[in-house]
Protein backbone atom coordinates (compact mmCIF):
# COMPACT_ATOMS: atom_id res chain seq x y z
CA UNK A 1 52.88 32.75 178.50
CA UNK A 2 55.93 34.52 177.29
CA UNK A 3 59.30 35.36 178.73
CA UNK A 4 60.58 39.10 179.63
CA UNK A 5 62.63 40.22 176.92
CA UNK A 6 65.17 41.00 179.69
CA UNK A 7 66.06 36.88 179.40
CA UNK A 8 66.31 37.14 175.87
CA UNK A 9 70.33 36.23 176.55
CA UNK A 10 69.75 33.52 178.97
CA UNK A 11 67.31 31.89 176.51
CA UNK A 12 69.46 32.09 173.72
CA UNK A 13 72.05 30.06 175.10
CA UNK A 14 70.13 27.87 176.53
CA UNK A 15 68.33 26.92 173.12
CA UNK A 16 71.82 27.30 171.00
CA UNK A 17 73.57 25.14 173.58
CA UNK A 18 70.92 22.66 173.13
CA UNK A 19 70.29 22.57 169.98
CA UNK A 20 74.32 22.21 169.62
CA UNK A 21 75.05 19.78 172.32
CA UNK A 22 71.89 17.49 170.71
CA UNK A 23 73.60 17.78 167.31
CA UNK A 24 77.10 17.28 167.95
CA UNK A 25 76.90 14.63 170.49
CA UNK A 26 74.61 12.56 168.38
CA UNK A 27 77.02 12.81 165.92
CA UNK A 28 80.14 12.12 167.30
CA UNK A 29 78.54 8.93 168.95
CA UNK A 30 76.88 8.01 165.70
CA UNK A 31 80.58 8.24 163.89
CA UNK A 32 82.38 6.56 166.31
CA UNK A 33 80.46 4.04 167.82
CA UNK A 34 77.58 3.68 165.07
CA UNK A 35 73.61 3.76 165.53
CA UNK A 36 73.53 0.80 167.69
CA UNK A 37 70.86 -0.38 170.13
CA UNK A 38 72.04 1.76 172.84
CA UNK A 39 72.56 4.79 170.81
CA UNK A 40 69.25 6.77 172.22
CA UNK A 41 70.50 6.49 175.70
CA UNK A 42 74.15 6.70 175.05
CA UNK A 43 72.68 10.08 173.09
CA UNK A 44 70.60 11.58 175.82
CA UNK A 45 73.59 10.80 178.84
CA UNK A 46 75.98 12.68 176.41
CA UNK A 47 73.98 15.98 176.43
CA UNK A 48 73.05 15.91 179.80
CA UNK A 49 76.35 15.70 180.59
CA UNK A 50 77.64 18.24 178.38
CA UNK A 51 75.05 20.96 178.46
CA UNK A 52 76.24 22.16 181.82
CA UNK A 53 79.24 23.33 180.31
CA UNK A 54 77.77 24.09 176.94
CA UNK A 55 75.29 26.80 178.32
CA UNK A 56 76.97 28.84 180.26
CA UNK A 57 79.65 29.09 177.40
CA UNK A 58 77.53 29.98 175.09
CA UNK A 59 76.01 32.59 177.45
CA UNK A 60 79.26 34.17 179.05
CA UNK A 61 80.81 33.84 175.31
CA UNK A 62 78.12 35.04 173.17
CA UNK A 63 78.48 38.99 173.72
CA UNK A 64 81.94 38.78 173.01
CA UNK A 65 81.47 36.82 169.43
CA UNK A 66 78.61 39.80 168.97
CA UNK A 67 81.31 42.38 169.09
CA UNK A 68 83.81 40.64 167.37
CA UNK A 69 81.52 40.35 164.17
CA UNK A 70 80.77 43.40 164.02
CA UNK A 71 83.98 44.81 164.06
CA UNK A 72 84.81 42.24 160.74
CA UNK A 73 81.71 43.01 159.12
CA UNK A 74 80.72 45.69 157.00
């Protein structure tokens, strides 16, 4: 089963949000806090709490970075 390339925006930021939120909330809690026994669920609370904001940022921002890029880009 595939998606209609008509979503193609929608599942972009919703894959580069997550991929993002996953990375940089692992390591921010693995800097300041440590890998401790917790960690995993500390982890997983941390992106489900910021991918709501995450995605539709990345979504609602995304055309605009497009543009901008190729305005500064040969």
């Amino acid at each position: 089963m595939r998606i209609p390339a008509r979503f193609a925006p929608i599942v972009f930021g919703a894959l580069l949000s997550a991929i993002m939120v996953a990375l940089v909330s692992g390591f921010v809690i693995a800097i300041t806090q440590g890998i401790h026994q917790g960690f995993s669920t500390q982890w997983l609370r941390s992106c489900a709490t910021t991918w709501p904001v995450a995605f539709p940022t990345v979504t609602l921002v995304a055309p605009w970075v497009r543009r901008v890029v190729g305005r500064v880009t040969a």
